[in-house]
Protein backbone atom coordinates (compact mmCIF):
# COMPACT_ATOMS: atom_id res chain seq x y z
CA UNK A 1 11.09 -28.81 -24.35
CA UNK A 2 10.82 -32.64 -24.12
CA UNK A 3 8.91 -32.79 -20.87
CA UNK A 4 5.59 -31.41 -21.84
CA UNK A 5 3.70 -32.00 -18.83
CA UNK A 6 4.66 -30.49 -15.31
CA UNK A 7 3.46 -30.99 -12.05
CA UNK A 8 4.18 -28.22 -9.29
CA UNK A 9 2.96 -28.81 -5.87
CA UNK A 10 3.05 -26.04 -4.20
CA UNK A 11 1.96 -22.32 -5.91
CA UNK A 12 3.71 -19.50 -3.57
CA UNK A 13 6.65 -17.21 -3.60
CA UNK A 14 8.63 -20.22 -5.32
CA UNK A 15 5.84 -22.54 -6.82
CA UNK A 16 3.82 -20.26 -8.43
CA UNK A 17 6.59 -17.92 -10.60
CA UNK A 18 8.28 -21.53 -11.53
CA UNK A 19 5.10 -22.72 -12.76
CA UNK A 20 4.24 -19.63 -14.87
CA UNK A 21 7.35 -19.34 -16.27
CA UNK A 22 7.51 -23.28 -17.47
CA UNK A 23 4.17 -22.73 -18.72
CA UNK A 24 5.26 -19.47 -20.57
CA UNK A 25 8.49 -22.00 -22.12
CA UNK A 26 5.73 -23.92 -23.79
CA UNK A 27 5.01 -26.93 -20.82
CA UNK A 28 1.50 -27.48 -19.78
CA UNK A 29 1.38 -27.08 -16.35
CA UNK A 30 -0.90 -28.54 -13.74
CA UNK A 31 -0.13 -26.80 -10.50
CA UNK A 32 -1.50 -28.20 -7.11
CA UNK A 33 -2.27 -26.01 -4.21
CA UNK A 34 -3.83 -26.72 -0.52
CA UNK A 35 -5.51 -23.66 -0.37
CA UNK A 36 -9.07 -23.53 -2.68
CA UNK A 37 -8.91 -19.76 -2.75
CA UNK A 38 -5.51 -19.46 -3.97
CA UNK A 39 -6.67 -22.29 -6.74
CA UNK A 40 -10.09 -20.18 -7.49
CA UNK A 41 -7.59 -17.31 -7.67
CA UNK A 42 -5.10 -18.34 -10.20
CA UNK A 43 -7.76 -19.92 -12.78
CA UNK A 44 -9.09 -16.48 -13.42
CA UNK A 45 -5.31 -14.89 -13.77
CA UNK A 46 -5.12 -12.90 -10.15
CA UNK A 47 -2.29 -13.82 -8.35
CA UNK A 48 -1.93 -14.04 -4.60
CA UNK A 49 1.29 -12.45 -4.00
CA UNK A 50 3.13 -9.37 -5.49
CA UNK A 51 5.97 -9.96 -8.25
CA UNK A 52 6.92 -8.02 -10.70
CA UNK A 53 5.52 -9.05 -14.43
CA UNK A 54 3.70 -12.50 -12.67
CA UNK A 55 0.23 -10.65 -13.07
CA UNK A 56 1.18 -10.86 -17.34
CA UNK A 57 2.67 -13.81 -17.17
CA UNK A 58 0.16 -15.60 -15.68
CA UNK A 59 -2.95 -14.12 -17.05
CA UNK A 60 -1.20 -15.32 -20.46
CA UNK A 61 -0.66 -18.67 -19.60
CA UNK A 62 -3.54 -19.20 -18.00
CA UNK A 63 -4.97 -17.68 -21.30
CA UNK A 64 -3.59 -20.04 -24.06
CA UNK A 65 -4.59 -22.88 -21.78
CA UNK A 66 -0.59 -23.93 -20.65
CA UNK A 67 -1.23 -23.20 -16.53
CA UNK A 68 -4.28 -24.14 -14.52
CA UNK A 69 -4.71 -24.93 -10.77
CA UNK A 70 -6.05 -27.62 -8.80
CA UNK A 71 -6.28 -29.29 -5.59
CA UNK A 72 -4.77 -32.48 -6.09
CA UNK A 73 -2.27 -34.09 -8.30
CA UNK A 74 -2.33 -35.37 -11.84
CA UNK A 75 0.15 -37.50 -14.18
CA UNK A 76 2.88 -36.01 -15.52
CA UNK A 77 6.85 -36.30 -16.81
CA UNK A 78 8.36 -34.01 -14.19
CA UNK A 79 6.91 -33.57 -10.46
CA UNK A 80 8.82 -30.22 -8.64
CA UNK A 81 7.94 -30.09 -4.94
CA UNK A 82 7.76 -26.74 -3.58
CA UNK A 83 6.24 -26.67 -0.58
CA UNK A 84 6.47 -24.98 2.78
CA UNK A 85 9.55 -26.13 5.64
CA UNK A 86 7.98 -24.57 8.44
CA UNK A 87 9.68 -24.61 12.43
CA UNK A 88 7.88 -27.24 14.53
CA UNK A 89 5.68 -26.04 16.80
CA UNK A 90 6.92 -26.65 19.60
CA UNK A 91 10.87 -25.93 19.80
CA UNK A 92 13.28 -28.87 20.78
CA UNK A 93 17.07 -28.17 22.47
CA UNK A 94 15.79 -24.87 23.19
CA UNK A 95 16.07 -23.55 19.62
CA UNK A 96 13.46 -24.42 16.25
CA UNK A 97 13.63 -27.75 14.23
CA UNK A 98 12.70 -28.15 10.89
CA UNK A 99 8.83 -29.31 9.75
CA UNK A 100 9.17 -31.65 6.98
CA UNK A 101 6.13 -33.06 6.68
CA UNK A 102 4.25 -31.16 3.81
CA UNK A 103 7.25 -32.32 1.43
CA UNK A 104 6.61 -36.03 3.04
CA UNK A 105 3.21 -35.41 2.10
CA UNK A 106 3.74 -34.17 -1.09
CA UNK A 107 5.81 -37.17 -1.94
CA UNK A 108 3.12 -39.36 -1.00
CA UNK A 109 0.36 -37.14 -2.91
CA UNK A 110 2.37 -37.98 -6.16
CA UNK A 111 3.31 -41.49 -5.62
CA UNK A 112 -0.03 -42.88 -7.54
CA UNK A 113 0.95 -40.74 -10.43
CA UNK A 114 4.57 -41.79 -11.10
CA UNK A 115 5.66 -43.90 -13.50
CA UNK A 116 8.72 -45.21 -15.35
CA UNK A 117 11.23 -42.16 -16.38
CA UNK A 118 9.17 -39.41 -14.24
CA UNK A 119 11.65 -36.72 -12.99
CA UNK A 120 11.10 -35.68 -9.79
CA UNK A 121 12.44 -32.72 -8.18
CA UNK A 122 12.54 -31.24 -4.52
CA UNK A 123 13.13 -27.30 -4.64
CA UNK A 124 12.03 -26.65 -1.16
CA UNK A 125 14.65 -25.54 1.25
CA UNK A 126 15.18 -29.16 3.17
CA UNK A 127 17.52 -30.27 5.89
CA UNK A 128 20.31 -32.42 4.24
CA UNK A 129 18.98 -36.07 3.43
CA UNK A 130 15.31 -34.78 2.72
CA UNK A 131 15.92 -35.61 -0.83
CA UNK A 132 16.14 -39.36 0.58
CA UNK A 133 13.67 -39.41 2.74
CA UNK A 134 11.48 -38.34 -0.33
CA UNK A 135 12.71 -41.58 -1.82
CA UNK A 136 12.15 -43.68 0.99
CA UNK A 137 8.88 -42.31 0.88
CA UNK A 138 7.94 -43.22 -2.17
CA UNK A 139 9.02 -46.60 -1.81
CA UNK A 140 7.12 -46.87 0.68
CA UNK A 141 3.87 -46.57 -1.43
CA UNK A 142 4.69 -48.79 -4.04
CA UNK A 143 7.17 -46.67 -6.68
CA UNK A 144 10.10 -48.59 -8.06
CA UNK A 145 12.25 -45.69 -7.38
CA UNK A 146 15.04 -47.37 -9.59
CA UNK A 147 13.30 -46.39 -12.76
CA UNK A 148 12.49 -42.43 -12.07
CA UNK A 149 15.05 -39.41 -11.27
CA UNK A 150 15.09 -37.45 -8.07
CA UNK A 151 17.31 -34.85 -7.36
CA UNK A 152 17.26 -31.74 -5.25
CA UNK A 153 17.56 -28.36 -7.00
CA UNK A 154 17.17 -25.37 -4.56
CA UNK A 155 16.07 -21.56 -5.23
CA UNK A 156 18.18 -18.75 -5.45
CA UNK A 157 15.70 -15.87 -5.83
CA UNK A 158 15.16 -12.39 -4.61
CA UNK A 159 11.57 -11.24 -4.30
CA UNK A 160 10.90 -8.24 -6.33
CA UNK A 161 13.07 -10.16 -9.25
CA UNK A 162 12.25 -13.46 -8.59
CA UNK A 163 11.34 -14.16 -12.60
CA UNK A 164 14.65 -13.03 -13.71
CA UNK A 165 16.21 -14.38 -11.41
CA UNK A 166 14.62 -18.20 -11.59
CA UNK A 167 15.69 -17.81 -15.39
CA UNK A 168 19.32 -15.96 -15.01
CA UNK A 169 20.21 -17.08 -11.88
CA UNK A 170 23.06 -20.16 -11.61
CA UNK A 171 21.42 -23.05 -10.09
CA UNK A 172 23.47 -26.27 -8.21
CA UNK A 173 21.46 -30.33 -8.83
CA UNK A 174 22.20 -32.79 -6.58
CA UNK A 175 20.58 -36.28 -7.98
CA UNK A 176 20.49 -39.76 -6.14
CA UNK A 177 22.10 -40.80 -8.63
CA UNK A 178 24.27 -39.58 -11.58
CA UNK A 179 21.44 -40.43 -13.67
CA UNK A 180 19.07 -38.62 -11.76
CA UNK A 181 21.81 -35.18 -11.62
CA UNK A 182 21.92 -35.65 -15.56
CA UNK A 183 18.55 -35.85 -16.10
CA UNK A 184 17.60 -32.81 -13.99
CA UNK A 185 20.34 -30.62 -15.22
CA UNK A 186 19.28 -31.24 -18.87
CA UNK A 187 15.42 -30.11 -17.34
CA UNK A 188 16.52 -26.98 -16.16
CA UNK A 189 19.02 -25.75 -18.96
CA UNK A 190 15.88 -25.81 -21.25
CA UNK A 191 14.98 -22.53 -19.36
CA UNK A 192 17.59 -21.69 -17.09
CA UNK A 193 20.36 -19.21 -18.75
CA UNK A 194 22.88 -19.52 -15.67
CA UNK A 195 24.82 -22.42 -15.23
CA UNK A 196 23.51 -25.70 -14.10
CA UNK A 197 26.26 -27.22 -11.98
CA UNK A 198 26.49 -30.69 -10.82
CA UNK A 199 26.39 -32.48 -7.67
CA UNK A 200 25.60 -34.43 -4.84
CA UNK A 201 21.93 -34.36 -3.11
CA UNK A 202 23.38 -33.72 0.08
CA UNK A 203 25.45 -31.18 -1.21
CA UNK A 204 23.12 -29.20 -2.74
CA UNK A 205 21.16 -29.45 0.02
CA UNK A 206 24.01 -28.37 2.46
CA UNK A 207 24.92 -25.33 -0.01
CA UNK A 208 21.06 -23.79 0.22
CA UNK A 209 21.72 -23.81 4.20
CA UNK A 210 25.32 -22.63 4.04
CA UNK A 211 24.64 -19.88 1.75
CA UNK A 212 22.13 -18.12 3.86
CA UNK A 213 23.74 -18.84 7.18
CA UNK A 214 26.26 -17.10 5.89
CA UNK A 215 24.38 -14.21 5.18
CA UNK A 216 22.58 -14.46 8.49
CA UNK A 217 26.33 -14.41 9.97
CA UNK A 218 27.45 -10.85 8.03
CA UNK A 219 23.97 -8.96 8.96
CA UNK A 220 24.86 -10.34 12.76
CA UNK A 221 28.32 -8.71 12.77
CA UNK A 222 26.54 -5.41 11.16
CA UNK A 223 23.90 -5.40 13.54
CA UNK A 224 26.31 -5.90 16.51
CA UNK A 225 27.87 -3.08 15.26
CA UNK A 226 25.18 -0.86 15.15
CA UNK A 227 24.00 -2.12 19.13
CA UNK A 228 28.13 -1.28 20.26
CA UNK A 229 27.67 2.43 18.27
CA UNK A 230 24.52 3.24 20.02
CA UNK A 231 26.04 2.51 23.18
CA UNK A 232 29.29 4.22 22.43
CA UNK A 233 27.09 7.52 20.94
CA UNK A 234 28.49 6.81 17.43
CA UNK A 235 26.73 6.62 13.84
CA UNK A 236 27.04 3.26 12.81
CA UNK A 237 26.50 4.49 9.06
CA UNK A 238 29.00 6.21 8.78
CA UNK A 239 31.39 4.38 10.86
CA UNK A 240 30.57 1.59 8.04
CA UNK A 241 30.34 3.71 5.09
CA UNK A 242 34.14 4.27 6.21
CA UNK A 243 34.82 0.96 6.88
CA UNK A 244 33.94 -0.50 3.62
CA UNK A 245 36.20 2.34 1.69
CA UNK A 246 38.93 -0.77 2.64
CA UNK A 247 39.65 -2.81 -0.43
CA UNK A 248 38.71 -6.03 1.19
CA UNK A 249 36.25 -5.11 3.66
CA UNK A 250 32.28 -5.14 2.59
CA UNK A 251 30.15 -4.64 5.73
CA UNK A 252 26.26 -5.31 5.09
CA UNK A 253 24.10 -2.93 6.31
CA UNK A 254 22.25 -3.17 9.92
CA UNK A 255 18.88 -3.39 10.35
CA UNK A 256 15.78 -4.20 13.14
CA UNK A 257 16.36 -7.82 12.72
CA UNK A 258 16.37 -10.28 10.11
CA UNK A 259 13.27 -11.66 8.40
CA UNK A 260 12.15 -13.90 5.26
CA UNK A 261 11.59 -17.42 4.92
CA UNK A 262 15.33 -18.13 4.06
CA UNK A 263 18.17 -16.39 6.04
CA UNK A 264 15.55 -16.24 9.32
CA UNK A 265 14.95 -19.99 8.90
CA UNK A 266 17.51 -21.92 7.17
CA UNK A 267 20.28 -21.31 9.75
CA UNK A 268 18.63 -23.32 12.33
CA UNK A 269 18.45 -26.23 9.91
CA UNK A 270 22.28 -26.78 10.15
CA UNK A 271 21.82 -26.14 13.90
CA UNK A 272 19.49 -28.49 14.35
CA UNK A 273 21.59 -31.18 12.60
CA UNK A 274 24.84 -30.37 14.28
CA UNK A 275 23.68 -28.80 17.80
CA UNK A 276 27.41 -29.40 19.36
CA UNK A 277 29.16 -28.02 16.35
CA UNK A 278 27.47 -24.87 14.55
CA UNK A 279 28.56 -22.80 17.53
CA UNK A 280 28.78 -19.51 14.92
CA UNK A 281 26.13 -19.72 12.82
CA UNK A 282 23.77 -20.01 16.11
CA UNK A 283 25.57 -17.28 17.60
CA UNK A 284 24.83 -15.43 14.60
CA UNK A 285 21.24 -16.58 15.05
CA UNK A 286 21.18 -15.46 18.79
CA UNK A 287 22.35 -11.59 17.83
CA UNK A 288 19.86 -10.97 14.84
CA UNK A 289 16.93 -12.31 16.87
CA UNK A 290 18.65 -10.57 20.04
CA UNK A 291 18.39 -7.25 17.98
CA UNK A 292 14.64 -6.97 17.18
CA UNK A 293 14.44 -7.28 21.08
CA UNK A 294 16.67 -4.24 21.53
CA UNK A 295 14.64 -2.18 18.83
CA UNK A 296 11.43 -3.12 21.03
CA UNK A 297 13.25 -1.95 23.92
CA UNK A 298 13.98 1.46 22.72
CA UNK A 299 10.96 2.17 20.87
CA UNK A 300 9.58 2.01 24.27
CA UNK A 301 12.09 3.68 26.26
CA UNK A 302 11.60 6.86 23.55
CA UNK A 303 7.49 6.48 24.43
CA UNK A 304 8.17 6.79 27.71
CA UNK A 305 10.19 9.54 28.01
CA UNK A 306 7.33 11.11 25.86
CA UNK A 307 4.30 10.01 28.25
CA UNK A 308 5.60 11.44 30.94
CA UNK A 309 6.33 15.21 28.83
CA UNK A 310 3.02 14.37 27.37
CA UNK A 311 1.12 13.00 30.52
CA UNK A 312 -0.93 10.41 28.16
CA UNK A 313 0.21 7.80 26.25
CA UNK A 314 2.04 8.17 22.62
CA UNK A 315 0.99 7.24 19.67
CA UNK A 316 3.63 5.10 17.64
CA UNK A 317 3.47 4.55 13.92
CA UNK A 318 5.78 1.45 12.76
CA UNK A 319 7.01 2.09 9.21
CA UNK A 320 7.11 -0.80 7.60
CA UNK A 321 5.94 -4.58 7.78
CA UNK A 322 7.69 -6.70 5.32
CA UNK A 323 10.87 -8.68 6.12
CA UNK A 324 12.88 -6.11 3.26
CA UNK A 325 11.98 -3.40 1.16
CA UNK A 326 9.52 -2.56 -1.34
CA UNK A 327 7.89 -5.51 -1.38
CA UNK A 328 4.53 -7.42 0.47
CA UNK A 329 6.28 -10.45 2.02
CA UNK A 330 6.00 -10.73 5.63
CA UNK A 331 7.32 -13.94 6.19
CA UNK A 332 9.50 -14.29 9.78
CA UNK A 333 9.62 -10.13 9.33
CA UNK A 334 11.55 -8.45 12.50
CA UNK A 335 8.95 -5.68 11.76
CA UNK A 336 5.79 -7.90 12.65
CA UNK A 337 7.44 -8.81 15.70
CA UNK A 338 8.70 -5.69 17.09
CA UNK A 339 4.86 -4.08 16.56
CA UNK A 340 3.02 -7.30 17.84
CA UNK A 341 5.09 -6.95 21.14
CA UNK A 342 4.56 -3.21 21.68
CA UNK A 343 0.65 -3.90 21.17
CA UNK A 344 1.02 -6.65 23.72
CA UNK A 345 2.80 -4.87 26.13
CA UNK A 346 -0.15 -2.13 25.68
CA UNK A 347 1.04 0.80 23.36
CA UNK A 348 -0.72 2.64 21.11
CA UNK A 349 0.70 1.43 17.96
CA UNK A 350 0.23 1.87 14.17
CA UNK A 351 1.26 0.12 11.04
CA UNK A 352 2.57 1.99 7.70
CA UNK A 353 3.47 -0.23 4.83
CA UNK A 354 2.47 0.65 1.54
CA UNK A 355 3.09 -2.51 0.00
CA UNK A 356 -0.27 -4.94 1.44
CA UNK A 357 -3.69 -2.80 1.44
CA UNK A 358 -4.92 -4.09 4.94
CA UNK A 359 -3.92 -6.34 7.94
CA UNK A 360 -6.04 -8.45 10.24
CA UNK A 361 -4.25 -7.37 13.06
CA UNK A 362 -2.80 -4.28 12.67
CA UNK A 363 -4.08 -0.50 11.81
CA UNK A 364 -2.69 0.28 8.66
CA UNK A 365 -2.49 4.36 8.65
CA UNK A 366 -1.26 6.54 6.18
CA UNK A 367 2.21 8.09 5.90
CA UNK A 368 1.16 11.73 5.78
CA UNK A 369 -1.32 10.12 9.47
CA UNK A 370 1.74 8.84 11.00
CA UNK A 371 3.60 12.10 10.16
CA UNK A 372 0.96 14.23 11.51
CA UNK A 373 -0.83 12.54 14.03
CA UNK A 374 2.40 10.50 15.93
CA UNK A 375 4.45 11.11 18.81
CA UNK A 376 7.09 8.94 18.03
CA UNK A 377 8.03 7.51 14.63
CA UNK A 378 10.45 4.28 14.80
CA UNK A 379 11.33 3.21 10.51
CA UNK A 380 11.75 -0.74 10.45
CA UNK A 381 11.97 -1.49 7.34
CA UNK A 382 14.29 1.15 3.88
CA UNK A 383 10.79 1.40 1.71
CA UNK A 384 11.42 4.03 -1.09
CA UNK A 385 8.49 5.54 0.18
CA UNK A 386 10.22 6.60 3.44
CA UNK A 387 13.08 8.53 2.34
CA UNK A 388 13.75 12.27 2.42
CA UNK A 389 11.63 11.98 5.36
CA UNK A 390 13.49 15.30 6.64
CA UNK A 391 12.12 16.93 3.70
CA UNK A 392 8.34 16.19 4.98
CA UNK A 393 6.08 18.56 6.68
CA UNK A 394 6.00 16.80 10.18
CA UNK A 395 4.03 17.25 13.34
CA UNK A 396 6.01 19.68 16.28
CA UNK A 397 7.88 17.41 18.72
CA UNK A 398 7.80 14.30 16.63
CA UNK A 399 10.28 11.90 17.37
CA UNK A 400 11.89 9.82 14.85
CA UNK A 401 13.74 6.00 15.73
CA UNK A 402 15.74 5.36 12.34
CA UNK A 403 16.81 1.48 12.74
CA UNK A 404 17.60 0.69 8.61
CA UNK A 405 19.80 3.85 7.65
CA UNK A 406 17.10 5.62 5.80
């Protein structure tokens, strides 16, 4: 690989398993990180987050000297920002704006180490034009941006399979300038196996949006669905799995909500942008969010049917905490909010997710506890560990909420 030395700024769910895996290629990597515990962390080969195969990869590269973590940045040939794009905190036009500032930030971090040639490459999911403002930024602190290369080459990961995926996956590069879209795509097709396609920075940064809005938009229409069944005393499972036996019809499946730090976020981005004309893709917004208020709502209307068999208040185990299954992420998770508002609102809740060991808010209980021990059961989230829960030895009277099809 001609660039030998790497700078990624920003080591989580995206920095980190890009970083191990250019380091693994052969690059010597110097990663940068905000957080001194995450740094302290990594240097010894422990990981902060659960992927598949990272825990190898990393203790390897960290090993033969390729990876190591630090605070701040260093010199380097190619400079990927992946950092966080956060909501402000407080919301404007009644509905979230995008945070930009740690990528601003990060720009400016770098801008002492840049020099004629440097690529540098924005990965974080941005509102369109954040790929200028990076440039603008620099300017701003002395780079001739005319000599270096920045594009804007977003993600298109799963968590679970995010290595394979950052490797097999195809990815889209939108440069400044054609120079800067060349340059970038000859970067990634040193490790990259799917194809590298060309375009505008805009554009690519337009396409990251547009492809999870419309995934936001599908889940909507399948958790609509699932609200109308309930109503209409129908199950919504089947009524799909019948559905979908059309040739041309492929309904998603509904859920409590929609989580993660793409499809719950990115929507908003284009909303924000365009308030007057994304009419669908906030509607779409509206009913996924509007749906982990109607699980809330009948979680509790089960518990109180219960207290007053009962005459004391029912215990309810929440299966599940991540934003999907079988993994730790709980990023924007439906899950987190449905069981922080039932605490709030004063019921006796528990937490079951066998993915994270502990929680500094919640009770994390066993399984076989919430089986045993729980008046009313509601499953958030299709874990492997919850299925065939017919099959389990369960407490008389226990009442089970199934809200993901398990």
């Amino acid at each position: 690989m001609n660039h030998k030395k790497i700078c990624v700024i920003g080591l989580g769910y995206i920095g980190l398993p890009t970083a191990t895996i250019l380091a693994n290629a052969g690059c010597n990597v110097h990663g940068v990180d905000v957080d001194i515990r995450v740094i302290n962390k990594l240097n010894i080969g422990e990981t902060h987050i659960v992927e598949p195969k990272l825990d190898t990869m990393l203790k390897k590269v960290i090993q033969n000297g390729k990876f190591k973590a630090y605070s701040e940045p260093s010199s380097a040939d190619v400079f990927i920002i992946c950092v966080p794009t956060p909501f402000k905190k407080e919301a404007i036009n009644n509905f979230p704006s995008p945070d930009i500032s740690f990528v601003l930030d990060a720009a400016e971090s770098i801008s002492s180490f840049i020099k004629e040639g440097d690529l540098v490459i924005l990965e974080s999911t941005s509102p369109v034009g954040t790929t200028k403002k990076i440039e603008n930024v620099l300017k701003q602190n002395g780079v001739n941006t005319e000599s270096i290369y920045i594009s804007y080459c977003p993600e298109r990961v799963l968590p679970g399979n995010i290595l394979d995926e950052l490797i097999m996956n195809n990815r889209i590069v939108g440069g400044l300038s054609k120079e800067a879209t060349q340059a970038t795509i000859a970067f990634y097709k040193n490790f990259v196996k799917g194809q590298v396609v060309e375009t505008s920075a805009n554009i690519a940064e337009m396409c990251k949006l547009t492809e999870n809005s419309f995934r936001d938009l599908n889940i909507a229409f399948a958790n609509e669905l699932s609200m109308i069944c309930e109503k209409e005393n129908m199950d919504v499972w089947e009524l799909i799995r019948l559905a979908n036996l059309h040739p041309r019809v492929d309904i998603l499946q509904p859920g409590a909500g929609v989580g993660g730090h793409c499809i719950a976020v990115d929507p908003w981005f284009i909303v924000d942008s365009n308030p007057d004309d994304a009419k669908l893709i906030k509607l779409a917004r509206e009913v996924n969010i509007s749906k982990t208020n109607w699980v809330i709502n009948k979680i509790k209307e089960k518990a109180d049917k219960i207290k007053n068999k009962i005459n004391k208040k029912p215990k309810i185990a929440c299966l599940g905490l991540s934003f999907k299954p079988n993994i730790d992420d709980l990023r924007e998770s439906p899950a987190i909010e449905i069981i922080s508002q039932l605490h709030a609102d004063g019921y006796d809740t528990y937490a079951v997710e066998p993915n994270i060991k502990d929680h500094e808010t919640f009770e994390l209980i066993t399984l076989e506890k919430a089986l045993n021990d729980c008046d009313v059961l509601a499953i958030l989230v299709n874990h492997n560990e919850f299925k065939n829960l017919e099959d389990r030895k369960t407490r008389k009277g226990l009442s089970v909420l199934n809200f993901c099809g398990v």
